[in-house]
N, C-alpha and C. Protein backbone atom coordinates (compact mmCIF):
# COMPACT_ATOMS: atom_id res chain seq x y z
N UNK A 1 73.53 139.59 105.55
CA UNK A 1 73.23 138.75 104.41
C UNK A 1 73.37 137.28 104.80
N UNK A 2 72.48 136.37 104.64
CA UNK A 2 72.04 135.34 104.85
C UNK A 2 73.21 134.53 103.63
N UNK A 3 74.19 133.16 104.48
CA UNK A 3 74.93 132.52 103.92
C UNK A 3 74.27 131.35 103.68
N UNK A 4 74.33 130.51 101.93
CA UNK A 4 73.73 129.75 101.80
C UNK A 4 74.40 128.54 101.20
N UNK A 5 74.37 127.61 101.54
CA UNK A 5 75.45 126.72 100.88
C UNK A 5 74.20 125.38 99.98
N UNK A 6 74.64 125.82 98.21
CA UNK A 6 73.76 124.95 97.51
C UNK A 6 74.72 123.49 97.48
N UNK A 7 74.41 122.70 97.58
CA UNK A 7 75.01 121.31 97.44
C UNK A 7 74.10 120.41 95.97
N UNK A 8 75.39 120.11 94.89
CA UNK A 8 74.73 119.76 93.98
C UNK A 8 75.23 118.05 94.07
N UNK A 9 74.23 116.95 94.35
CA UNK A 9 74.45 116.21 94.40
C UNK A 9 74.25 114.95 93.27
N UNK A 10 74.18 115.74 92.04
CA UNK A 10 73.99 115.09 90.94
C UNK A 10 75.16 114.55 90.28
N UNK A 11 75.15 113.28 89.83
CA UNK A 11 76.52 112.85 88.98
C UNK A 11 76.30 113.85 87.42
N UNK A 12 75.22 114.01 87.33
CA UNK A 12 75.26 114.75 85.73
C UNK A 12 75.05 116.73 86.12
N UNK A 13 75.55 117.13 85.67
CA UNK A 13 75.21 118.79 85.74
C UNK A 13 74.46 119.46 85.52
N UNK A 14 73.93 118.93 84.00
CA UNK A 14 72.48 119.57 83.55
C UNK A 14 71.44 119.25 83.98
N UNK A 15 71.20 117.59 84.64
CA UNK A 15 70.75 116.73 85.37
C UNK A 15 69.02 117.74 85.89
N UNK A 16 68.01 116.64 86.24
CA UNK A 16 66.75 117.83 86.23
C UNK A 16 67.07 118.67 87.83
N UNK A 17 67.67 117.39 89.09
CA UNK A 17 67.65 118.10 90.38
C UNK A 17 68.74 119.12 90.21
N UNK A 18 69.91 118.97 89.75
CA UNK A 18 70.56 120.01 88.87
C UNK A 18 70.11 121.56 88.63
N UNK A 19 68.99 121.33 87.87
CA UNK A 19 68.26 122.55 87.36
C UNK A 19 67.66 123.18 87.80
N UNK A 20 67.10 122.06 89.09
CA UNK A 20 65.84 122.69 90.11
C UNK A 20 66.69 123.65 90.92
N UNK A 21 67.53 123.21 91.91
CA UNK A 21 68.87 123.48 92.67
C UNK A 21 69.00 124.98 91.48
N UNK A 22 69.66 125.21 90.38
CA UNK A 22 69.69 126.17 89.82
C UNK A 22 68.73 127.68 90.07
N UNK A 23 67.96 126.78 90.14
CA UNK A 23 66.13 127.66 89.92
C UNK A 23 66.35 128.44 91.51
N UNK A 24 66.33 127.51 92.86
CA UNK A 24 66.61 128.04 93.91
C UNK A 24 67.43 128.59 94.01
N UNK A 25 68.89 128.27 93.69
CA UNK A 25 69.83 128.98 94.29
C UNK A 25 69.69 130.55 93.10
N UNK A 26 69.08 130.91 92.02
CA UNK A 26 68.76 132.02 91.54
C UNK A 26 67.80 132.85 92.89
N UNK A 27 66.74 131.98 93.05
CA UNK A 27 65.69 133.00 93.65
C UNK A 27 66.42 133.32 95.26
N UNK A 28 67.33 132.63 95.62
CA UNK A 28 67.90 132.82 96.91
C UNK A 28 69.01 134.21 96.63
N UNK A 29 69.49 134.07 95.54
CA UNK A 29 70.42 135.39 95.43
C UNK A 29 69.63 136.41 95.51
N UNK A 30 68.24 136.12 94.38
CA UNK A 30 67.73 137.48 94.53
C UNK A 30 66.73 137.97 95.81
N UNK A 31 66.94 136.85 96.35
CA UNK A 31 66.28 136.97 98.16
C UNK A 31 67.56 137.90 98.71
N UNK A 32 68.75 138.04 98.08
CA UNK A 32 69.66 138.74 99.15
C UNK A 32 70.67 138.01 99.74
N UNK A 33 70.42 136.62 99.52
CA UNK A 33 71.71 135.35 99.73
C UNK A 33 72.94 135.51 99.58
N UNK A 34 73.50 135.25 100.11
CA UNK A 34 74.84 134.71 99.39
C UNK A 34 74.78 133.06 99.66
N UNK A 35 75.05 132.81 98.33
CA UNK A 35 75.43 131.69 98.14
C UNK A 35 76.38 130.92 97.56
N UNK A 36 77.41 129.89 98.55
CA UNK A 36 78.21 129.04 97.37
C UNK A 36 77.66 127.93 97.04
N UNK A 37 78.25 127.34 96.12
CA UNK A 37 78.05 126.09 95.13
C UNK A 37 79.07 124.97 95.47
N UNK A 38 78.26 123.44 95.51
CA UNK A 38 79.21 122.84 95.77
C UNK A 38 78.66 121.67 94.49
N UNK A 39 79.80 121.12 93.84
CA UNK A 39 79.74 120.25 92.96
C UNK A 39 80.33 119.06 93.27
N UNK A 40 79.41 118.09 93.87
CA UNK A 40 80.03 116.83 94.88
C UNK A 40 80.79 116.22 93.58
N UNK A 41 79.97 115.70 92.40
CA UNK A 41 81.25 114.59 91.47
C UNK A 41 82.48 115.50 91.31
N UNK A 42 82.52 116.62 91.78
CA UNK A 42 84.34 117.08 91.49
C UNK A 42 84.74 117.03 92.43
N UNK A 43 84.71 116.45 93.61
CA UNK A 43 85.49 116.87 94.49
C UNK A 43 85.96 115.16 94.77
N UNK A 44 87.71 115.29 95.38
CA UNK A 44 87.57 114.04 95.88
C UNK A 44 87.44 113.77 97.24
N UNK A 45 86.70 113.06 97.28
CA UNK A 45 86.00 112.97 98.64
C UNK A 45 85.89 110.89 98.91
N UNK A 46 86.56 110.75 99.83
CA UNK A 46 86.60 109.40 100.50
C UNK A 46 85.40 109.17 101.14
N UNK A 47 84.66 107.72 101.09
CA UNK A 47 83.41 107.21 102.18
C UNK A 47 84.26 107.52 103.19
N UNK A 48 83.22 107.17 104.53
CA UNK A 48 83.67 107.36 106.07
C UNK A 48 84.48 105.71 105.86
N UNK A 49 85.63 106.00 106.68
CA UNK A 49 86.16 104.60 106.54
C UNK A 49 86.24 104.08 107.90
N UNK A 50 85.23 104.67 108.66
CA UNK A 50 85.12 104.38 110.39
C UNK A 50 86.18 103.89 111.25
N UNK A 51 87.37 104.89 110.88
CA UNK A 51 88.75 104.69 112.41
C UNK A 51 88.15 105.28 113.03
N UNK A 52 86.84 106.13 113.22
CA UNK A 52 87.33 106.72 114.60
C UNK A 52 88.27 107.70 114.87
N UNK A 53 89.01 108.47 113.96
CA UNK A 53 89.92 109.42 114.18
C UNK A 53 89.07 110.53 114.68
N UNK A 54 87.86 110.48 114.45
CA UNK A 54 86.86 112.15 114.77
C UNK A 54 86.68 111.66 116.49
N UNK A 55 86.82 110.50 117.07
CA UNK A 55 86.39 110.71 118.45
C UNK A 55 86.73 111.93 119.26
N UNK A 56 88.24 111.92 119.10
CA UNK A 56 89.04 113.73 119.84
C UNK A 56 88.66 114.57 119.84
N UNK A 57 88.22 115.29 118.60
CA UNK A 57 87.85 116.44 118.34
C UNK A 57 86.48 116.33 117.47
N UNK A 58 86.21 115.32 116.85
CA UNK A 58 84.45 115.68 116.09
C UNK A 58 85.06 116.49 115.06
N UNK A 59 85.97 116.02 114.25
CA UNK A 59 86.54 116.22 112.91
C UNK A 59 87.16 115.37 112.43
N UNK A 60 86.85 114.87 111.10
CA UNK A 60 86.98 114.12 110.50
C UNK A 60 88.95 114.14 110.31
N UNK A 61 89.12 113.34 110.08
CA UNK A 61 90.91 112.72 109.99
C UNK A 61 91.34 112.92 109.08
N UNK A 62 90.13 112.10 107.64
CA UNK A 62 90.62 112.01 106.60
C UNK A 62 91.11 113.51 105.79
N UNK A 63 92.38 113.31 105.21
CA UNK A 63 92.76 114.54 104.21
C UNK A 63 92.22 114.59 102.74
N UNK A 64 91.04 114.91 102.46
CA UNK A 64 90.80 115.41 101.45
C UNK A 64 89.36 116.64 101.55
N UNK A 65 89.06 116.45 100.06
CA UNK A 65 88.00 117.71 99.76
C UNK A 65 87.01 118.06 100.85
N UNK A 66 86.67 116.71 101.96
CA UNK A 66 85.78 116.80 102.32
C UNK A 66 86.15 117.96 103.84
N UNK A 67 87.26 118.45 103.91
CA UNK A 67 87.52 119.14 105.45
C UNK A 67 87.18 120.41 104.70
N UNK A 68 87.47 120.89 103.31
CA UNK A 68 86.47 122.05 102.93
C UNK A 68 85.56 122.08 103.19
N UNK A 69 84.34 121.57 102.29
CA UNK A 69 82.93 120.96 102.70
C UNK A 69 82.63 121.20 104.70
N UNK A 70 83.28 120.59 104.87
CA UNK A 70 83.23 120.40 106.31
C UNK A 70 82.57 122.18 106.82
N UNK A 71 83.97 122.62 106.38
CA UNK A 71 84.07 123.98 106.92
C UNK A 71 82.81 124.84 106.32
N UNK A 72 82.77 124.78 104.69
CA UNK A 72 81.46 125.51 104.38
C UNK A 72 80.63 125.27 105.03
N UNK A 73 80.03 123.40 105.68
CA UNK A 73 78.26 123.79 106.05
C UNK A 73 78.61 124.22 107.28
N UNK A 74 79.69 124.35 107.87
CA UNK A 74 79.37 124.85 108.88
C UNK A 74 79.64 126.40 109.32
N UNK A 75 79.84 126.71 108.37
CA UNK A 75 79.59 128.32 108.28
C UNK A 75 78.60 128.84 107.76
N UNK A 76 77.60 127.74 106.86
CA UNK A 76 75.73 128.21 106.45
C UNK A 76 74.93 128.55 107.55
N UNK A 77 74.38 129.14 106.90
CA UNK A 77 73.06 129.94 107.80
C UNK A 77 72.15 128.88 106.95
N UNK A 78 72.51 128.28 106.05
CA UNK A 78 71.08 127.50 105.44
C UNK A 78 71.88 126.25 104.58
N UNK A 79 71.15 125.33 104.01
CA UNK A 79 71.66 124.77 102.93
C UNK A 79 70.38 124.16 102.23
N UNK A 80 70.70 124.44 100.62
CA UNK A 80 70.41 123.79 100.01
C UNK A 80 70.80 122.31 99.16
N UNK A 81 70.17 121.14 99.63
CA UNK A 81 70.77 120.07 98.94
C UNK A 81 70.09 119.30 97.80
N UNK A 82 70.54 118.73 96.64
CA UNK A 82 69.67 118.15 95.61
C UNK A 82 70.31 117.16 95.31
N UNK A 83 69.78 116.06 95.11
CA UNK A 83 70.14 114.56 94.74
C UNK A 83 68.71 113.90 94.04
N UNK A 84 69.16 113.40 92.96
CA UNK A 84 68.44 112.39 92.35
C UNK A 84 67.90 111.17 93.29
N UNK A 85 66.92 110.04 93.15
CA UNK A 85 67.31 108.94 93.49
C UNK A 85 67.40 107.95 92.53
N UNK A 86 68.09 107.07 93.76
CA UNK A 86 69.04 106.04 92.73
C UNK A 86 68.86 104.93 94.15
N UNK A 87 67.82 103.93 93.37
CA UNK A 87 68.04 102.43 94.31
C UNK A 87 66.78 103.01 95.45
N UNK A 88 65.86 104.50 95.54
CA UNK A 88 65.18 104.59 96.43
C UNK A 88 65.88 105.10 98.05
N UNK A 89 67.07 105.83 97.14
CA UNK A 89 68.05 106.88 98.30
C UNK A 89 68.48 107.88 97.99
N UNK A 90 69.44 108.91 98.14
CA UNK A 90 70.21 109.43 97.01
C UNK A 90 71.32 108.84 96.28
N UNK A 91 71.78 109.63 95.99
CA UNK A 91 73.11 109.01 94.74
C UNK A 91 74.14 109.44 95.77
N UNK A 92 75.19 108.39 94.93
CA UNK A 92 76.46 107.82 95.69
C UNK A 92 77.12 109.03 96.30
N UNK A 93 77.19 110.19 95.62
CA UNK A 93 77.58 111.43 95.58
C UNK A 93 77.15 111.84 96.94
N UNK A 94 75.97 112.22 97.21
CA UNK A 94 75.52 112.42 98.46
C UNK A 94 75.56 111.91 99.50
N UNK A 95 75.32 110.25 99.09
CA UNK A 95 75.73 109.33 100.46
C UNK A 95 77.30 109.56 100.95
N UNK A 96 78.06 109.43 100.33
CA UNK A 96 79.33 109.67 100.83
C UNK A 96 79.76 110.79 101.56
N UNK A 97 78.75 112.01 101.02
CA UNK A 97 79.04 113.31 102.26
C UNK A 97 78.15 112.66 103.15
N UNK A 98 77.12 112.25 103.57
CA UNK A 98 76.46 112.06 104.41
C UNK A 98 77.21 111.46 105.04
N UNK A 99 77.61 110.26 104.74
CA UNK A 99 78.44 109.19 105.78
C UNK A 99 79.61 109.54 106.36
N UNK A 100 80.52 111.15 105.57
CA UNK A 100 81.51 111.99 106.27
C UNK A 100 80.97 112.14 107.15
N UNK A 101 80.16 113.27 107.63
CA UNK A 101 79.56 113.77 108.77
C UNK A 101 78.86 112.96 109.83
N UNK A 102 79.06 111.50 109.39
CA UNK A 102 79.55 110.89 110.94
C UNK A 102 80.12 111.64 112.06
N UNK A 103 81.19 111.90 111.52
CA UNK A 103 81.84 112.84 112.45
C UNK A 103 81.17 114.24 113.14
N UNK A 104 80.37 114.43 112.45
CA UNK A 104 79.86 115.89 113.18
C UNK A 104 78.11 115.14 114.18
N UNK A 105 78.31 113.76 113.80
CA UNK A 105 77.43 112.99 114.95
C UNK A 105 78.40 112.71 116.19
N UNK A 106 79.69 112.58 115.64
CA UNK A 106 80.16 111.73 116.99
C UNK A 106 80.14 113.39 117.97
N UNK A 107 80.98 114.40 117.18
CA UNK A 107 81.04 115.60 118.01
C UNK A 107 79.52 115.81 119.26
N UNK A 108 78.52 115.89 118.08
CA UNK A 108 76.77 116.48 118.68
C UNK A 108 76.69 115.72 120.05
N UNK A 109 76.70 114.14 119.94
CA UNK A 109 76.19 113.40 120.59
C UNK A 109 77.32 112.55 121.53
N UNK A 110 78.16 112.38 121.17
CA UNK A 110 79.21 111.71 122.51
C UNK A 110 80.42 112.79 122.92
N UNK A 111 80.75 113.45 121.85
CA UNK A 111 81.85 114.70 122.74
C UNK A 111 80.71 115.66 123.50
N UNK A 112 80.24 116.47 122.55
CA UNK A 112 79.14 117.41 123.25
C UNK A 112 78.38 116.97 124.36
N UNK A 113 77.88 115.60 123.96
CA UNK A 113 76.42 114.71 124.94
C UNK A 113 75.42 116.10 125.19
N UNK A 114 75.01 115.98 123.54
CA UNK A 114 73.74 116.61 123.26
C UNK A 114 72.67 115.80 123.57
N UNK A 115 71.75 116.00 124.55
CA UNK A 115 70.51 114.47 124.50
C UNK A 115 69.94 114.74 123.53
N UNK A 116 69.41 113.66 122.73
CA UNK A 116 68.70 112.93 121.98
C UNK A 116 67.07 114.28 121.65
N UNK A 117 67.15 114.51 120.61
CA UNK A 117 65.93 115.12 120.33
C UNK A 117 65.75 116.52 121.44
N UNK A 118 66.64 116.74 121.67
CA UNK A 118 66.79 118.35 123.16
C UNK A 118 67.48 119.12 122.21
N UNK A 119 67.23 119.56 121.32
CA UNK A 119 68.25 120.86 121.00
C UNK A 119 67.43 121.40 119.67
N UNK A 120 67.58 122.51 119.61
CA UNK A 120 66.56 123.59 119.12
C UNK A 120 67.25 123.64 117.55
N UNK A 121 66.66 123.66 116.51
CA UNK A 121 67.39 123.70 115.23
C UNK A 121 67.94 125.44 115.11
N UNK A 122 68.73 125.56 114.74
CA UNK A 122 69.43 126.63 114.53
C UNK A 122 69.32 127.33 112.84
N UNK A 123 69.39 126.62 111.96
CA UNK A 123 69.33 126.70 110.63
C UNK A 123 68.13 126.04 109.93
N UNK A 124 68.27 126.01 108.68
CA UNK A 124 66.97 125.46 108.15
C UNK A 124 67.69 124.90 106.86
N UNK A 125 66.92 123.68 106.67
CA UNK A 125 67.69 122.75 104.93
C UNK A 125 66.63 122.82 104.27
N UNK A 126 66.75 122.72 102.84
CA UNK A 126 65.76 122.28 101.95
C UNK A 126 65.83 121.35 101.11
N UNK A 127 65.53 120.19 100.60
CA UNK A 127 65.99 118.93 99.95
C UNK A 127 65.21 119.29 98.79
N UNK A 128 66.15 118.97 97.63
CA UNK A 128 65.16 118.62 96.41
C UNK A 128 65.94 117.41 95.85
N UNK A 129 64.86 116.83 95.26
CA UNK A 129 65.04 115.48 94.43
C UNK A 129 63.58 114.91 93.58
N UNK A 130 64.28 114.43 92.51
CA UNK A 130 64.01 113.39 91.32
C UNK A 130 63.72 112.58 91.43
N UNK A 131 62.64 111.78 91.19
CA UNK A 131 62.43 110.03 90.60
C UNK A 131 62.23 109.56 89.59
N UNK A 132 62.71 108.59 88.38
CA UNK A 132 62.21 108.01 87.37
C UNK A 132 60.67 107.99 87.53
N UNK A 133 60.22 107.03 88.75
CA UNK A 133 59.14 106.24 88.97
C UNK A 133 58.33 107.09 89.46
N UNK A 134 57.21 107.05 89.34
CA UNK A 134 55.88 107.55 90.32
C UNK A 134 55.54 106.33 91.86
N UNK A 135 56.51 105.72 92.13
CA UNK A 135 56.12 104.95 93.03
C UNK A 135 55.65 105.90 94.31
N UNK A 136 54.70 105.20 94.87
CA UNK A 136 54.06 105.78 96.04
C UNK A 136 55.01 105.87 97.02
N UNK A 137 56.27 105.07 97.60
CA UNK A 137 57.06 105.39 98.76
C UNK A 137 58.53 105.82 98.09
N UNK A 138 58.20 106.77 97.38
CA UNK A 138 60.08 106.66 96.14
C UNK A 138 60.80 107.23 97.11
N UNK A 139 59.85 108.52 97.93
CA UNK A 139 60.83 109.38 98.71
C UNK A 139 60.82 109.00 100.38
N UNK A 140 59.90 108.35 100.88
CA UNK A 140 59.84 107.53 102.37
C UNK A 140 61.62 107.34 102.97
N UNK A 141 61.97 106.31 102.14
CA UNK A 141 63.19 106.24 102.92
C UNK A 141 64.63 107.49 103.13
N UNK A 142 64.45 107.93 102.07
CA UNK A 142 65.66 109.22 101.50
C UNK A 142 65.57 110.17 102.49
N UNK A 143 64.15 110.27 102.61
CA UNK A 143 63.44 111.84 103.69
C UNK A 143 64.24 111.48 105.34
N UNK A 144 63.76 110.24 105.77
CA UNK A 144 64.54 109.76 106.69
C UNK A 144 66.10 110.49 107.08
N UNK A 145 66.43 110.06 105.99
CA UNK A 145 67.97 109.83 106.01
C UNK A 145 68.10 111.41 105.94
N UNK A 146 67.74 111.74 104.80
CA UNK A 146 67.59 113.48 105.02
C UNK A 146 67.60 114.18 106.43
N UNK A 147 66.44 113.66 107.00
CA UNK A 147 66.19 114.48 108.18
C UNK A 147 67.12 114.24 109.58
N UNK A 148 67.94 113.26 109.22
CA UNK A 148 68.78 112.99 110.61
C UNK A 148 70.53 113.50 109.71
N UNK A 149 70.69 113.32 108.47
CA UNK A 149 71.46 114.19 108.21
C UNK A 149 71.49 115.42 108.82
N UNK A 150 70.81 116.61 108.07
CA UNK A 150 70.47 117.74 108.83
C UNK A 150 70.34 117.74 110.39
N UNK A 151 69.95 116.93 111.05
CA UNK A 151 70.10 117.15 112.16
C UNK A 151 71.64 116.70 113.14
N UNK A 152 72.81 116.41 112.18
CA UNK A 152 73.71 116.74 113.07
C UNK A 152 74.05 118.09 112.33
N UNK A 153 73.81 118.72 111.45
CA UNK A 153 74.12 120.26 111.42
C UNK A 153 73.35 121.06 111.94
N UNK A 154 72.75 120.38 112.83
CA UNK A 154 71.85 121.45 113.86
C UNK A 154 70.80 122.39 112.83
N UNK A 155 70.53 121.11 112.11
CA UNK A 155 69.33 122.03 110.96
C UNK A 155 67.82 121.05 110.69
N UNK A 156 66.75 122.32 111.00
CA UNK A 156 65.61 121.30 110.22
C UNK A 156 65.51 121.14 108.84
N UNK A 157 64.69 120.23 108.52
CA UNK A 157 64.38 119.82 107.17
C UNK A 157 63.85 120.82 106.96
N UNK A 158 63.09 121.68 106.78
CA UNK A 158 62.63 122.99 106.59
C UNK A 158 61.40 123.00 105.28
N UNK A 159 61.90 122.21 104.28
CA UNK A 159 61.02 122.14 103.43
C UNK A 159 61.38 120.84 102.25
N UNK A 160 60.97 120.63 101.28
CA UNK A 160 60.91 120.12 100.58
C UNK A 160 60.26 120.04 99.03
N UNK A 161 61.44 119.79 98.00
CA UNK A 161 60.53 119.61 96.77
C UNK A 161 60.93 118.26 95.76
N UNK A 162 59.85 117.75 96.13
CA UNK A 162 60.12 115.86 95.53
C UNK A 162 59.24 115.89 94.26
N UNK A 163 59.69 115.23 93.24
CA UNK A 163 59.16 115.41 92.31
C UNK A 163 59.09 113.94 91.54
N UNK A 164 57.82 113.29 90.72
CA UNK A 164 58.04 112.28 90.18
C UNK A 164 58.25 111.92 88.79
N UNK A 165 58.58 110.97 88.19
CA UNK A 165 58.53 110.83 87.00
C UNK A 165 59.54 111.52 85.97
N UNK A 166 60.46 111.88 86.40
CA UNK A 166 61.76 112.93 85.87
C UNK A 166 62.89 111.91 85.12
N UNK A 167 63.11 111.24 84.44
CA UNK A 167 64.33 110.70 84.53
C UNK A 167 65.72 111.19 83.83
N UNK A 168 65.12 111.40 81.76
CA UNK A 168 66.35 111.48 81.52
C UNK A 168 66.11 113.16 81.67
N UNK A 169 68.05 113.51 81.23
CA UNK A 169 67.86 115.19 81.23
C UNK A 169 67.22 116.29 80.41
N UNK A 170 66.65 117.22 81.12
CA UNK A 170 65.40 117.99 80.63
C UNK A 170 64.19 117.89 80.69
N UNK A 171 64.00 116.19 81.76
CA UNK A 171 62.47 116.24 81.50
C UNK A 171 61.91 117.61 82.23
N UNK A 172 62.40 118.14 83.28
CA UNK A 172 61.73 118.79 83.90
C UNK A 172 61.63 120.00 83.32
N UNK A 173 62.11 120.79 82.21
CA UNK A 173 62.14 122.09 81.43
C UNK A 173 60.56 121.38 81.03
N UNK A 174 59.92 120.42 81.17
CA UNK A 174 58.87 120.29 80.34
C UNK A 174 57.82 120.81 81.68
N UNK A 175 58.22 121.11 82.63
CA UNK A 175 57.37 121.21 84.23
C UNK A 175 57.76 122.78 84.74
N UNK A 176 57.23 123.67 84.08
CA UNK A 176 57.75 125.22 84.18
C UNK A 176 57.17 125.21 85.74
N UNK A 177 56.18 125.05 85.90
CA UNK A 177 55.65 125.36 87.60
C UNK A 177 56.74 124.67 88.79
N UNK A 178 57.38 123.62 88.32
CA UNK A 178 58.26 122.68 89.08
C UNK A 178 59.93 123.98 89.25
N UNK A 179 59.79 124.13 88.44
CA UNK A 179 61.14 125.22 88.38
C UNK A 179 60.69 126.51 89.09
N UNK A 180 59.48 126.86 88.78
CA UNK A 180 59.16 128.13 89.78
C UNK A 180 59.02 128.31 90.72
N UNK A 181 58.35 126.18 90.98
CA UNK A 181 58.34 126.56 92.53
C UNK A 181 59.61 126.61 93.40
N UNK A 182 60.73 125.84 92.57
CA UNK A 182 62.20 125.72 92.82
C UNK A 182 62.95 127.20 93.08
N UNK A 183 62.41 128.37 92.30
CA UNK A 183 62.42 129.54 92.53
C UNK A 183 62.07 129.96 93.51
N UNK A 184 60.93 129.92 93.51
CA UNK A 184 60.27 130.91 95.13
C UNK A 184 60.65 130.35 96.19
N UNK A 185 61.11 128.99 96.17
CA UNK A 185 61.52 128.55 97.70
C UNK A 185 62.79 128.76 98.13
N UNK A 186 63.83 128.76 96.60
CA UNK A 186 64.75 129.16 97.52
C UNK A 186 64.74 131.05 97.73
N UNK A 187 63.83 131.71 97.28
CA UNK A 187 64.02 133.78 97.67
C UNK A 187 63.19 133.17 98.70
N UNK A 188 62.23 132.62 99.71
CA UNK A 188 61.92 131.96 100.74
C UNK A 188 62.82 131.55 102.02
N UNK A 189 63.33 130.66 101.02
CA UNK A 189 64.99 130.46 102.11
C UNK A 189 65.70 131.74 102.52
N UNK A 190 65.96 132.61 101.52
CA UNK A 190 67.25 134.00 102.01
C UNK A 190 66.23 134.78 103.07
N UNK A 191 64.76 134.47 103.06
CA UNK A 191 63.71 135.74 104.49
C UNK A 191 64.13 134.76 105.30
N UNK A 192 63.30 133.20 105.03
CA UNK A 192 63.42 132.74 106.09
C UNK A 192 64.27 133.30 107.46
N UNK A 193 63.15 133.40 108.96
CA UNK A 193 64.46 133.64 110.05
C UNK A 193 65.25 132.02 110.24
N UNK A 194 66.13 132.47 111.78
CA UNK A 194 67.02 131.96 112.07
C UNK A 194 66.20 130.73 113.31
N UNK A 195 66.60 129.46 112.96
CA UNK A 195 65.83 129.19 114.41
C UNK A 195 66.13 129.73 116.18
């Protein structure tokens, strides 16, 4: 059984990436998943405060929520992550795990001395996210950041579902195809193989 770790990176719960994230992590159970749930605004979790304590070992120093976290993605066979944007990135919520796992860069690339773009993805991510705006580049920069995230968990971006024009909560109950497709991708995710 395929381990899946959903990451909810919304400050609100009911929130639409919220719902989408919901929609997948349903169709991933009934793909055969197991999946846990992670609810970033509950946890307390510190920015990277860059000592450098991860040089030794490529684990983070700091004592809090985030050495859980730590441990879940790295026991996924997959992850699902969802964040709104906010400012044309994700939300604070997400950036702050992202900027933890500094540490699982310093491990990849100066303990390990993984070269640069040489190493085969092992897992697979799927990003979903929200925009108020229909702007033409809403998701350009986020995807970025997305995709080199995932890649110190030794994971591709795998897929994606970006969506525009969403802001307050529920718009998207008004977008039934947006939720289904949120469905089928994640019972998608639990076949998906292994890289």
């Amino acid at each position: 059984m395929k381990k899946i770790l959903a990451i909810y990176g919304s400050p609100r719960r009911k929130g639409n990436t919220s719902t989408l994230l919901d929609h997948a992590v349903q169709g991933a159970l009934e793909g055969g998943a197991k999946v846990e749930k992670i609810y970033l605004q509950d946890l307390n979790m510190s920015p990277c405060l860059e000592i450098y304590g991860c040089k030794e070992l490529g684990r983070c120093v700091i004592e809090d929520d985030f050495q859980k976290v730590h441990d879940q993605l790295m026991a996924s066979q997959g992850v699902m992550l969802a964040s709104p944007i906010f400012f044309y990135t994700v939300s604070a919520h997400t950036k702050t795990l992202m900027d933890r796992c500094q540490s699982l860069w310093v491990k990849k690339y100066w303990i390990d001395k993984v070269p640069y773009g040489q190493w085969e993805p092992k897992r697979k991510g799927l990003f979903i996210s929200v925009g108020a705006t229909k702007g033409k580049k809403l998701f350009d920069g986020t995807l970025l950041t997305i995709k080199y995230f995932f890649d110190v968990l030794d994971m591709e971006l795998w897929k994606t579902l970006l969506y525009r024009g969403l802001d307050f909560e529920g718009d998207v109950l008004k977008y039934p195809q947006y939720l289904q497709e949120a469905y089928e991708t994640g019972k998608e995710l639990a076949f998906a193989p292994q890289g």
